[in-house]
Protein backbone atom coordinates (compact mmCIF):
# COMPACT_ATOMS: atom_id res chain seq x y z
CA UNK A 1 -18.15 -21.43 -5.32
CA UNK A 2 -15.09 -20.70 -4.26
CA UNK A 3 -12.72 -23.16 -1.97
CA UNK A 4 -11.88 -22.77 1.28
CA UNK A 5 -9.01 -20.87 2.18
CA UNK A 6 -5.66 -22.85 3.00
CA UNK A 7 -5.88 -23.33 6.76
CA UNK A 8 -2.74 -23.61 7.39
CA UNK A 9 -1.01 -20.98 4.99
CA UNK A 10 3.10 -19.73 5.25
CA UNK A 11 3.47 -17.59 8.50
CA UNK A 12 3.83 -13.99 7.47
CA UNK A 13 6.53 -11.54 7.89
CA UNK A 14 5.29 -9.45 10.94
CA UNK A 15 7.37 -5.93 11.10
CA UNK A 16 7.71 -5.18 15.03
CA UNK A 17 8.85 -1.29 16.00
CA UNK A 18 11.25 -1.66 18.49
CA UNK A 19 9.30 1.45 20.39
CA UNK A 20 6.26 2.53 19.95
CA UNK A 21 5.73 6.67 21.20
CA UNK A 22 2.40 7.26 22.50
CA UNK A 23 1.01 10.61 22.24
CA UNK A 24 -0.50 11.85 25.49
CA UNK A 25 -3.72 12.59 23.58
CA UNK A 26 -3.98 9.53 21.62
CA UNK A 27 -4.54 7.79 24.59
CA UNK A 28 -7.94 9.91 25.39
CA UNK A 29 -9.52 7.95 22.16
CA UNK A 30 -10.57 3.58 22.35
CA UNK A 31 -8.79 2.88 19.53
CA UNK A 32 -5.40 4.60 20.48
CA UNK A 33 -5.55 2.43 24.53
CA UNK A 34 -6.17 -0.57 22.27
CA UNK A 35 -3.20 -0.14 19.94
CA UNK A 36 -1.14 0.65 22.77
CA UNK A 37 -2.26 -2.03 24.42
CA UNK A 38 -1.58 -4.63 21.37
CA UNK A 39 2.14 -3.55 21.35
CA UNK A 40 2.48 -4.25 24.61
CA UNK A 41 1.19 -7.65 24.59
CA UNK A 42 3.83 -7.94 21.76
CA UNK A 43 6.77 -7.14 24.07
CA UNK A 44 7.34 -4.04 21.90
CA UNK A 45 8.39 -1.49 24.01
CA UNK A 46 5.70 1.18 24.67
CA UNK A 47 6.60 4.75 25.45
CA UNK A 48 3.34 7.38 26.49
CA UNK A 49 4.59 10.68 26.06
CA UNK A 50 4.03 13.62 28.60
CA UNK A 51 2.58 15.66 25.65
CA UNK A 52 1.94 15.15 22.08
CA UNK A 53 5.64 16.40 21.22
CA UNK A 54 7.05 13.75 20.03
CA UNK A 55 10.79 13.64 21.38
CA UNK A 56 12.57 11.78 18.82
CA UNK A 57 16.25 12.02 19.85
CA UNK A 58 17.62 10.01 17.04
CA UNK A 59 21.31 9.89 16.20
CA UNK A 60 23.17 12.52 14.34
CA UNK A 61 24.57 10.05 12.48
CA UNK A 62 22.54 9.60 8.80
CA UNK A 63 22.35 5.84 8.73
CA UNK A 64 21.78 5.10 12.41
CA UNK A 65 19.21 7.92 12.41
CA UNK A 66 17.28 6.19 9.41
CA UNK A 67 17.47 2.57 11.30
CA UNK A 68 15.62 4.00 14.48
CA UNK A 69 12.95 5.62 12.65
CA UNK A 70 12.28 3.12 10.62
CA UNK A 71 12.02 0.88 13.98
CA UNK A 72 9.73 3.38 15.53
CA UNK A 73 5.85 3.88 15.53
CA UNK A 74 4.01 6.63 16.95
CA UNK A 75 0.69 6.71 18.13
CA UNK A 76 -0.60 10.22 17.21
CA UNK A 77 -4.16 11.99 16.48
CA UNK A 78 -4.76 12.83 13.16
CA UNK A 79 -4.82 16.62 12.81
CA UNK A 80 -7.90 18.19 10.69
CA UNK A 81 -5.60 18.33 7.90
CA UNK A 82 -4.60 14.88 7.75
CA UNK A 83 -8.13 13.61 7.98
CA UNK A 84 -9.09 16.08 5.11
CA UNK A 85 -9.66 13.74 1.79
CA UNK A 86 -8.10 14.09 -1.26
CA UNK A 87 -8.75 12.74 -5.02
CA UNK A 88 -5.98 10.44 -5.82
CA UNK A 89 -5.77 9.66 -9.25
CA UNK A 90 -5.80 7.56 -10.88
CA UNK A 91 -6.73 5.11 -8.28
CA UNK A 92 -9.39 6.53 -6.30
CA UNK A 93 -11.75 9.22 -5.47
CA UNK A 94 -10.57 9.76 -2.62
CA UNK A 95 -7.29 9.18 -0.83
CA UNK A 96 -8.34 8.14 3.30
CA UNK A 97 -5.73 7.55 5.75
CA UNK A 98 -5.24 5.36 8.91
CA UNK A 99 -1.24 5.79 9.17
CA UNK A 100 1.32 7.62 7.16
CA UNK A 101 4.70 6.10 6.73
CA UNK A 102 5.75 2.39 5.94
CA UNK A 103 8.29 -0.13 7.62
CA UNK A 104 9.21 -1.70 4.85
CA UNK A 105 12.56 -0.94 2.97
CA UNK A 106 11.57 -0.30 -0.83
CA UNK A 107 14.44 1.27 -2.28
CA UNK A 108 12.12 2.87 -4.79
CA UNK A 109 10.05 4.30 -2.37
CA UNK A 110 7.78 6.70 -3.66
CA UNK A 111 7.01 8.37 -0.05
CA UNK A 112 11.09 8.72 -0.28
CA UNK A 113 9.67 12.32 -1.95
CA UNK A 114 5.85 13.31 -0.10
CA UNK A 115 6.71 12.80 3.26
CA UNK A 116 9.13 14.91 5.16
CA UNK A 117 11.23 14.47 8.41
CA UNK A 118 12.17 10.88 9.77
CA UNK A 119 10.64 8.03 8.20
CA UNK A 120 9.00 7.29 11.39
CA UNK A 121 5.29 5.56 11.03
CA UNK A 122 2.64 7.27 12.44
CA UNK A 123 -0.12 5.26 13.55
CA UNK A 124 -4.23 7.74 13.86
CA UNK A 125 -5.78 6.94 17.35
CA UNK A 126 -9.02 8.63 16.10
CA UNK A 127 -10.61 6.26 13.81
CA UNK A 128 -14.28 8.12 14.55
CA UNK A 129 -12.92 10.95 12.92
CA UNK A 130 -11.15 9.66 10.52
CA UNK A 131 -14.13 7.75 9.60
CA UNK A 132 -16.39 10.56 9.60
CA UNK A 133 -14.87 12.22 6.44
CA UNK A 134 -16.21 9.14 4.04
CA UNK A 135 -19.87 10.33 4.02
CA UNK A 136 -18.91 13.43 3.10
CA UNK A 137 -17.51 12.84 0.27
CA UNK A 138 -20.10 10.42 -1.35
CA UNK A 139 -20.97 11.04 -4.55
CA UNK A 140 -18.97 13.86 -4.65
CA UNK A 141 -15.63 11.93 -6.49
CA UNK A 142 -13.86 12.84 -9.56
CA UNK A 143 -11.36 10.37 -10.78
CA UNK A 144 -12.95 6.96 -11.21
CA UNK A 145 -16.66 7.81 -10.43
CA UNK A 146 -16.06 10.25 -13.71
CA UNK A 147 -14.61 7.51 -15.54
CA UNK A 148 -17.58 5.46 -18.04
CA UNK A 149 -15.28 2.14 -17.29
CA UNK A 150 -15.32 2.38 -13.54
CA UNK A 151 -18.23 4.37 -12.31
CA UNK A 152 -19.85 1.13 -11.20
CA UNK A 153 -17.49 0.85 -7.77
CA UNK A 154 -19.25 4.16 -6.67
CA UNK A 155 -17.18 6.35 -4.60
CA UNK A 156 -13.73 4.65 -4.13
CA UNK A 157 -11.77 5.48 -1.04
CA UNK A 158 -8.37 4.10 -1.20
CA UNK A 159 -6.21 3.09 2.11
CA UNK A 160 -2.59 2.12 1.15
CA UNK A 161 -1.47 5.67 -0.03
CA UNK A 162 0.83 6.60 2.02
CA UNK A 163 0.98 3.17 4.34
CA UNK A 164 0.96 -0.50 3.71
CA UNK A 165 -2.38 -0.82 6.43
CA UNK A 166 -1.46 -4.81 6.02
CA UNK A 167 2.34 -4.07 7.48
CA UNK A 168 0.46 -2.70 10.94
CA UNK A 169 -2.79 -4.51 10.99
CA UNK A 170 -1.16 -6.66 13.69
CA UNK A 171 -0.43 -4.11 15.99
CA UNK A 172 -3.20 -1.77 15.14
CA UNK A 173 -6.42 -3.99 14.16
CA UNK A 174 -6.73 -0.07 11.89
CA UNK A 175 -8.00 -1.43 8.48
CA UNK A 176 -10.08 -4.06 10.12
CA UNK A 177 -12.13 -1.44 11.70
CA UNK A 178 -12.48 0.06 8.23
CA UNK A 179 -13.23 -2.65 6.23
CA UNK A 180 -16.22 -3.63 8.66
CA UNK A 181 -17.47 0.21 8.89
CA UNK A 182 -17.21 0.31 4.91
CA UNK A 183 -19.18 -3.26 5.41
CA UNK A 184 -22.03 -2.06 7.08
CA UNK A 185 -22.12 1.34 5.59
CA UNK A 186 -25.36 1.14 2.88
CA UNK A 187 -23.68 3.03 0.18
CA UNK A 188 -22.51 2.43 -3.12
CA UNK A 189 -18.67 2.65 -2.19
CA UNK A 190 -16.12 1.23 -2.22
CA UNK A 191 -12.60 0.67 0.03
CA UNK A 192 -9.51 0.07 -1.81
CA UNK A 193 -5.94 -1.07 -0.20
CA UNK A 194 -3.02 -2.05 -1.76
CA UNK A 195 -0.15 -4.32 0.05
CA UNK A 196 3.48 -5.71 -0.40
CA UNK A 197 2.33 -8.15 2.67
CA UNK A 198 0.84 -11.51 3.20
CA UNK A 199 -0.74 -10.97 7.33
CA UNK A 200 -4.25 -10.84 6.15
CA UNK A 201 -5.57 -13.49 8.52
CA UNK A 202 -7.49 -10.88 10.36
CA UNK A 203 -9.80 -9.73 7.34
CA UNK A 204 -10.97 -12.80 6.42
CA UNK A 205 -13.70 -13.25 8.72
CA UNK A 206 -14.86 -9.99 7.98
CA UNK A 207 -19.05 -9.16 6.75
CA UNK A 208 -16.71 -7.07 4.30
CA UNK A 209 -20.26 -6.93 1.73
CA UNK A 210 -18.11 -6.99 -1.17
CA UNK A 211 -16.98 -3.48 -0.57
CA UNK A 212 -13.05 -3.79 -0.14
CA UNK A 213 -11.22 -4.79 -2.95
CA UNK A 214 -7.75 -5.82 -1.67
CA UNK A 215 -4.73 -5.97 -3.92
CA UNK A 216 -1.40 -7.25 -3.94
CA UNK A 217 1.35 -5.09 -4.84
CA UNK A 218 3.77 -7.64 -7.13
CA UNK A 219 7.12 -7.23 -8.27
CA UNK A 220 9.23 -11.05 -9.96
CA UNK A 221 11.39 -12.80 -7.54
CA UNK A 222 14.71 -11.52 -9.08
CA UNK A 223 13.29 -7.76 -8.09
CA UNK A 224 13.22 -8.83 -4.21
CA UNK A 225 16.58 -6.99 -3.28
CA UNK A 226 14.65 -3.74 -4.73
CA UNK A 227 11.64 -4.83 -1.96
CA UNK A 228 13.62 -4.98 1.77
CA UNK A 229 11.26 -5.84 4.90
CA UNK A 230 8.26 -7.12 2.92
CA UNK A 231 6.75 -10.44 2.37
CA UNK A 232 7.81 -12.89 -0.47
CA UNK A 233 6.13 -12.07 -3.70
CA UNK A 234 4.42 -16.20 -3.14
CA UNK A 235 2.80 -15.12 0.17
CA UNK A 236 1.60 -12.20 -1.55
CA UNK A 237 -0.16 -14.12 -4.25
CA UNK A 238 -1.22 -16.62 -1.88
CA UNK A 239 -2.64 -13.97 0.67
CA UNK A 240 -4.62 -12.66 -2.75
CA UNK A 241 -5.98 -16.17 -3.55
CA UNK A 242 -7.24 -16.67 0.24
CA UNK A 243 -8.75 -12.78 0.50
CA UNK A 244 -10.07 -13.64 -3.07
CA UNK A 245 -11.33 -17.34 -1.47
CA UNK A 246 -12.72 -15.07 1.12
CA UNK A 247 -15.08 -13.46 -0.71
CA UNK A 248 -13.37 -10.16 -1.50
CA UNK A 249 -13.01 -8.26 -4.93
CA UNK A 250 -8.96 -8.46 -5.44
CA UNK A 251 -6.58 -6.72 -7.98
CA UNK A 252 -2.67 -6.50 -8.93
CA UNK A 253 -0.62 -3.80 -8.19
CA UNK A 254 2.58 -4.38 -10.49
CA UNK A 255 4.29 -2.28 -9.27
CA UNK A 256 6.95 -0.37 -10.01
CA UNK A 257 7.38 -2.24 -13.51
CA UNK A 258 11.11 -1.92 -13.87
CA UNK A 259 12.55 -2.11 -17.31
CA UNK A 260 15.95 -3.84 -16.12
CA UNK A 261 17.60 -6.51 -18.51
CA UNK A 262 15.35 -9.75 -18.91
CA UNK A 263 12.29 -8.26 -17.64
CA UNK A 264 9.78 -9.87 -20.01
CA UNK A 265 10.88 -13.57 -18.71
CA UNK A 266 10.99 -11.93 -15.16
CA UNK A 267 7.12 -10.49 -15.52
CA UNK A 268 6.09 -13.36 -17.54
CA UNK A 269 7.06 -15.68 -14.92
CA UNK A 270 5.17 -13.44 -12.59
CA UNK A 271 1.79 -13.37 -14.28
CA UNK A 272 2.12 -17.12 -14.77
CA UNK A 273 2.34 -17.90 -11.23
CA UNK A 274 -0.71 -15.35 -10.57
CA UNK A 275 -2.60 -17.47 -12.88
CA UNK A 276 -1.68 -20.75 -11.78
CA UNK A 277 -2.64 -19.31 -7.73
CA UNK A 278 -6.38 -18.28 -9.08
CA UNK A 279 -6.71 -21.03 -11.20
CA UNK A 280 -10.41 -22.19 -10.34
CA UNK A 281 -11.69 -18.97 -8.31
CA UNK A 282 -11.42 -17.29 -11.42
CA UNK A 283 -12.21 -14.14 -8.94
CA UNK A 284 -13.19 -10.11 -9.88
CA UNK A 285 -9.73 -9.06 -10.51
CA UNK A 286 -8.10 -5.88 -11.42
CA UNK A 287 -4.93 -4.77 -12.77
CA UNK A 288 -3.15 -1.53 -12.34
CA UNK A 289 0.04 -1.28 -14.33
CA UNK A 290 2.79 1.44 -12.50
CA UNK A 291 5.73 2.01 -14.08
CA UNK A 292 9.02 3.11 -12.29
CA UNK A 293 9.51 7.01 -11.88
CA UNK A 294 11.26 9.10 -9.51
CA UNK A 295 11.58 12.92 -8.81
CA UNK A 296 15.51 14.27 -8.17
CA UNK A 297 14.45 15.07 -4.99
CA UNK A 298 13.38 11.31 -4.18
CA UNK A 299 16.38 9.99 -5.97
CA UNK A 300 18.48 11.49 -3.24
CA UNK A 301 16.74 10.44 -0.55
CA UNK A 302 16.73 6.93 -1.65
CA UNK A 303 20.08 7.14 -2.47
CA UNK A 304 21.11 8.28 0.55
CA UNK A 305 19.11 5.98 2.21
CA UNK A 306 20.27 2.45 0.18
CA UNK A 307 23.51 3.36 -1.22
CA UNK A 308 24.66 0.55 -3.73
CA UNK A 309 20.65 -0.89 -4.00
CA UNK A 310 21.67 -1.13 -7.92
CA UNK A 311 18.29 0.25 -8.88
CA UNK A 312 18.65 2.43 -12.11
CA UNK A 313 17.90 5.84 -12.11
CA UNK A 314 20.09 6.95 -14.66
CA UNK A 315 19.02 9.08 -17.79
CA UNK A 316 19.38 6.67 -20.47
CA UNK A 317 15.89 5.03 -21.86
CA UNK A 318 14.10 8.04 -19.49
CA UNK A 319 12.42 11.19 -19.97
CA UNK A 320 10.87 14.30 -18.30
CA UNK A 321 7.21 13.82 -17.40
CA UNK A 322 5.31 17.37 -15.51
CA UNK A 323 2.86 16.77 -13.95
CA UNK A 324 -0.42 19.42 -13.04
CA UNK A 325 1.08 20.92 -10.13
CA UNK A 326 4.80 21.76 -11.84
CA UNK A 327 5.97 18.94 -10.27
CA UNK A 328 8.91 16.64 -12.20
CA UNK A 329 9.38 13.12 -12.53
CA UNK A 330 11.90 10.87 -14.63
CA UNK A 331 10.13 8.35 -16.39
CA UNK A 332 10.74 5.62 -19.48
CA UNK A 333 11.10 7.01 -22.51
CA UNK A 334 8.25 6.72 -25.43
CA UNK A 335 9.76 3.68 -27.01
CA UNK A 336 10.06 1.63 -23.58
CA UNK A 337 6.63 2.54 -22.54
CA UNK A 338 5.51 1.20 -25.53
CA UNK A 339 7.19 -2.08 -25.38
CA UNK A 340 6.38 -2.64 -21.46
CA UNK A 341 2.74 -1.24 -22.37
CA UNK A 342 2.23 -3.72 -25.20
CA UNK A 343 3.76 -7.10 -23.66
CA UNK A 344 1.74 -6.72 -20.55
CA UNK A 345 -1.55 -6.12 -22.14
CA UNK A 346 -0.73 -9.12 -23.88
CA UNK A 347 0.57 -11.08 -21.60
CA UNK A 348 -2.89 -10.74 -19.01
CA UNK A 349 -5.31 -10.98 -22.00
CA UNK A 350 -3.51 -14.29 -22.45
CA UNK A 351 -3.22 -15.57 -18.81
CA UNK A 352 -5.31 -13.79 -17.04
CA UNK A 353 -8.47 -13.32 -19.54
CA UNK A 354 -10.80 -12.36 -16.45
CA UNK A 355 -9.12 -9.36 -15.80
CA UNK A 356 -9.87 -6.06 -16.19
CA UNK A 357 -6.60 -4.04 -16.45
CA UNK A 358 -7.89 -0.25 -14.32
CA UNK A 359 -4.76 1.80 -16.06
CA UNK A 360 -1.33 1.92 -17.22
CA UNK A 361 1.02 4.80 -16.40
């Protein structure tokens, strides 16, 4: 039996917009009056729009321009397109999504490269819709329900691909609403979010059935500066102990494993602390191990974007990886891989002996 969860755990870092743009439309669905109507009660200030144009206005200036989008949330209807699912190896079946763009400040964002425009989050007001899509694609997956070590979580759906739902869920109650539906839904499937935050007070009462497993996206303390806006990699590992305390499957998300100098004390000291959080619960944990990569066209972004971050993403110790679609991506070279790859294996076989590492890439 597990022990009850900490009731009186670290606050967690909130992120507040400092507007939030209301689509005229999004206001003709439940859930888009109720997010609207959270931010409000939050003092943020709430903007509805005469159409669903959204004027941004922002500053010609580069930097400025980047600081107001990433202080702005829209509140938008998910086109067809956007609610379409798609696989999302090698995490999921299926990628579903209840927002697209993140407040926090990673400076190895990957979304630096898949989204375009302002890095503006954009909040879906049509949750029945977005919902809808799930049954549809049940039993119908072809990354892990393919896969002889994972086809036991049925059809995964995974929410944190191109959000953190955990940096909003205070101001749009979003992956709440899915974790119940997913709840109550009699299907063998499962929801799957990732996080770099610690709010998850509002999932915890939950009749979640076992069907969400919630992860915590980890990188050591001395990483932090690479990690702007998000909570501190303790509440993280607390939050996973309580959601774990709570009755939920949970995972790790190291992620991205950076190869910078002293990295094995820095990840040791990471998956010691893990183990010493879930000492007793002893819960269903995964690991998924993510190393650092980048595209050229990300690198500039980012660069542009956190100038002087002192994240490496020069050549030396990398190599060119193609993926599928033609697409390019620096990664660490054979020999690295193969030293990262062996001393975490390692490392969670010895500290972490319940867990079942997903993949490695």
């Amino acid at each position: 039996m597990f022990a009850a969860p900490d009731p009186k755990p670290p606050s967690a870092r909130r992120w507040m917009p400092k507007r939030v743009l209301v689509a005229k439309s999004a206001l003709e669905w439940e859930h888009g009056r109720a997010v609207a109507e959270r931010a409000a009660a939050l003092g943020v200030d709430v903007v509805e729009l005469p159409s669903d144009r959204l004027n941004l206005n922002f500053p010609d200036d580069p930097r400025r321009a980047y600081a107001e989008a990433k202080a702005t949330m829209a509140l938008v209807v998910a086109s067809p397109s956007k609610r379409k699912l798609q696989p999302i190896a090698p995490s999921a079946d299926w990628r579903v999504d209840l927002a697209e763009g993140c407040p926090a400040h990673c400076s190895y964002c990957y979304l630096a490269g898949s989204l375009k425009g302002p890095p503006i989050t954009r909040v879906y007001a049509n949750l029945p819709e977005v919902f809808k899509e799930l049954p549809r694609h049940l039993g119908m997956g072809t990354i892990t329900s393919r896969s002889r070590h994972r086809q036991h979580e049925g059809t995964t759906y995974e929410a944190s691909c191109y959000t953190d739902p955990i940096a909003l869920e205070h101001l749009t109650g979003s992956l709440s609403a899915l974790i119940a539906y997913v709840g109550a839904w009699d299907a063998d499937a499962q929801l799957r979010f990732t996080t770099k935050f610690s709010g998850i007070d509002p999932l915890l009462t939950i009749e979640h059935n076992g069907r969400t497993r919630m992860r915590a996206s980890l990188n050591p303390k001395p990483y932090a500066r690479f990690e702007g806006g998000t909570s501190p990699v303790a509440q993280r590992i607390g939050a996973l102990r309580r959601m774990a305390d709570a009755g939920y499957p949970v995972g790790l998300t190291i992620a991205p494993i950076i190869a910078a100098p002293g990295w094995e004390m820095a990840y040791g000291g990471l998956i010691d602390d893990v183990a010493a959080a879930l000492e007793g619960a002893e819960p269903d944990l995964t690991v998924e191990l993510i190393t650092h990569r980048f595209t050229e066209g990300s690198k500039a972004v980012l660069e542009s974007w956190y100038p002087g971050s002192g994240l490496d993403m020069g050549p030396d110790g990398r190599t060119v990886k193609r993926t599928k679609f033609g697409a390019v991506k620096h990664v660490y070279d054979k020999d690295v891989m193969k030293t990262l790859r062996a001393f975490f294996e390692e490392r969670i076989a010895e500290r972490l002996p319940y867990a079942r590492i997903l993949y490695w890439t």
